[in-house]
N, C-alpha and C. Protein backbone atom coordinates (compact mmCIF):
# COMPACT_ATOMS: atom_id res chain seq x y z
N UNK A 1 -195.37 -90.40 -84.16
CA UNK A 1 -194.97 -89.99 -82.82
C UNK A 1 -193.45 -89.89 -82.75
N UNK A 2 -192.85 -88.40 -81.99
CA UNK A 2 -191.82 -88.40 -82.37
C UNK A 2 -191.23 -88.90 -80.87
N UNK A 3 -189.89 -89.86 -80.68
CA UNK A 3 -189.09 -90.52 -79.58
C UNK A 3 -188.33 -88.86 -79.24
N UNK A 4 -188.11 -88.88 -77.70
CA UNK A 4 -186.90 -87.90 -77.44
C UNK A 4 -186.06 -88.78 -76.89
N UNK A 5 -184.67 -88.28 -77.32
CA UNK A 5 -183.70 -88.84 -76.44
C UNK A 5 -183.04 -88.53 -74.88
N UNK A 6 -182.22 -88.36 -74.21
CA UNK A 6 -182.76 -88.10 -72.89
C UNK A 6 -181.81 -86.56 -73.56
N UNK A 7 -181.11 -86.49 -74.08
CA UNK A 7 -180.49 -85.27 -74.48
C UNK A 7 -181.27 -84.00 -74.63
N UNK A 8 -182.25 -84.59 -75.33
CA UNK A 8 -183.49 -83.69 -75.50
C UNK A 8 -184.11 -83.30 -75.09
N UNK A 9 -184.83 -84.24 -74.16
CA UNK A 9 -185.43 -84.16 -72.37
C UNK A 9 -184.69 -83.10 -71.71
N UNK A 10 -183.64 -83.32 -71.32
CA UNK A 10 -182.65 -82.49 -70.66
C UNK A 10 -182.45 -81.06 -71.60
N UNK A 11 -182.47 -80.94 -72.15
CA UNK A 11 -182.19 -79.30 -72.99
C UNK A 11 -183.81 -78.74 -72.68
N UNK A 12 -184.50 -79.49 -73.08
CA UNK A 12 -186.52 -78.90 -72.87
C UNK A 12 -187.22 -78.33 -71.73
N UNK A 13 -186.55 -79.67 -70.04
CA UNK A 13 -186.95 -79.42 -69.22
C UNK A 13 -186.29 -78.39 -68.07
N UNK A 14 -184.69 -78.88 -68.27
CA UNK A 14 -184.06 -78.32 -67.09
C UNK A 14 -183.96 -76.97 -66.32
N UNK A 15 -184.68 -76.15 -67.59
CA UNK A 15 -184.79 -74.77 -66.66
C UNK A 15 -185.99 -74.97 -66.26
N UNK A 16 -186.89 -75.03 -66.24
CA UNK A 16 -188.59 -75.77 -65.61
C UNK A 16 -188.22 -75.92 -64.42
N UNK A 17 -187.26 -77.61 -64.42
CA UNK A 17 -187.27 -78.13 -63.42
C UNK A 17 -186.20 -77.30 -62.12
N UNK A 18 -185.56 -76.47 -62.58
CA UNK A 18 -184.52 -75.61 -62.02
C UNK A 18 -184.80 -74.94 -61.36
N UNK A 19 -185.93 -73.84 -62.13
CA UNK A 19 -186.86 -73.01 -61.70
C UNK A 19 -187.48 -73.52 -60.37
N UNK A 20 -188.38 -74.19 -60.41
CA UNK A 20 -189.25 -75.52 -59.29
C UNK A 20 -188.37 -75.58 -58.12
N UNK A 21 -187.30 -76.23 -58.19
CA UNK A 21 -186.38 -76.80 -57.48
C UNK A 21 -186.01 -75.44 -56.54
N UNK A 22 -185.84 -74.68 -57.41
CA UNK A 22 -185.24 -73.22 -56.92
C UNK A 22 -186.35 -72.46 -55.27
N UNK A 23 -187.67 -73.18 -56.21
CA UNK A 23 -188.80 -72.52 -55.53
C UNK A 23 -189.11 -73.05 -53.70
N UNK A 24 -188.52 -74.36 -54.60
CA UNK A 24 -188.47 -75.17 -52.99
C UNK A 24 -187.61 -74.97 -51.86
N UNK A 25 -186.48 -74.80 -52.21
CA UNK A 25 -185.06 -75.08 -51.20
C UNK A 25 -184.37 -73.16 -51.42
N UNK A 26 -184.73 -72.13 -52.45
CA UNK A 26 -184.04 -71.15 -52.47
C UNK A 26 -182.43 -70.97 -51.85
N UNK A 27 -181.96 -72.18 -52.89
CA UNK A 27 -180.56 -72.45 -52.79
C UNK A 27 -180.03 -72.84 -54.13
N UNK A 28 -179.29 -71.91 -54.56
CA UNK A 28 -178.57 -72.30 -56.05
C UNK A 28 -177.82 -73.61 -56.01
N UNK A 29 -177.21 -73.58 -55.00
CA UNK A 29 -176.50 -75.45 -55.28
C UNK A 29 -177.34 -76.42 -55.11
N UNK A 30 -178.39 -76.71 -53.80
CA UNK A 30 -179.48 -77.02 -53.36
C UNK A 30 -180.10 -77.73 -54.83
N UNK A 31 -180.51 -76.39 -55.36
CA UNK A 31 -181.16 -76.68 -56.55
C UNK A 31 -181.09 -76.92 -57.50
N UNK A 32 -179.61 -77.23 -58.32
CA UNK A 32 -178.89 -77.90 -59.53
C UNK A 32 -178.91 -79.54 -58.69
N UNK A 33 -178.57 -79.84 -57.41
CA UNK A 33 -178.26 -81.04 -56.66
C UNK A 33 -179.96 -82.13 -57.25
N UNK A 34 -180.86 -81.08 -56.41
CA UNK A 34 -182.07 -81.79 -56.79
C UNK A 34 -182.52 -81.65 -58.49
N UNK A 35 -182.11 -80.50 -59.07
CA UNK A 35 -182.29 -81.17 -60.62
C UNK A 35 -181.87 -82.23 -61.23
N UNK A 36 -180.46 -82.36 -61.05
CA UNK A 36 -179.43 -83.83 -61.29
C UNK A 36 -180.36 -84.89 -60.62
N UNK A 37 -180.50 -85.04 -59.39
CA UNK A 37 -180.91 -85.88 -59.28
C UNK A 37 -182.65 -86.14 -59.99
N UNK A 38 -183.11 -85.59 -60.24
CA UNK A 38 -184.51 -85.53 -61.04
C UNK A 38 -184.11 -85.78 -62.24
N UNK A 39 -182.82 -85.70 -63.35
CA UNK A 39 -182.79 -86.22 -64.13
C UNK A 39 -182.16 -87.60 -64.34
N UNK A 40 -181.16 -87.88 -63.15
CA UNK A 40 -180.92 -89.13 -63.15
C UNK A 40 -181.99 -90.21 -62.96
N UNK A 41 -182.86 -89.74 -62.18
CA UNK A 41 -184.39 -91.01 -61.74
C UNK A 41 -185.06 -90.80 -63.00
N UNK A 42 -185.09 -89.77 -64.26
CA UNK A 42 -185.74 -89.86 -65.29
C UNK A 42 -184.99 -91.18 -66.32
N UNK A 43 -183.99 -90.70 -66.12
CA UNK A 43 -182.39 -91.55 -66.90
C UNK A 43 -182.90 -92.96 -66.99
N UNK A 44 -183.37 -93.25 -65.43
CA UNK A 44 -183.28 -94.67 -65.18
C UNK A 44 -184.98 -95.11 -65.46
């Protein structure tokens, strides 16, 4: 089983989660704000 590091996580998911984010709020800052924060609560 291979470990990711969160580096990795973050390069794999963030357009996914960007995308999503985008879908919700249809706000480009909006939606980098709530990605960051979706990867910081992953972080932790």
């Amino acid at each position: 089983m291979q470990v990711l590091n969160f580096e990795d996580i973050y390069h794999d998911y963030w357009k996914k989660i960007f995308r999503l984010c985008m879908g919700y709020v249809n706000d480009d800052d909006a939606a980098k704000d709530l990605c960051q924060e979706t990867f910081v609560a992953v972080f932790q």
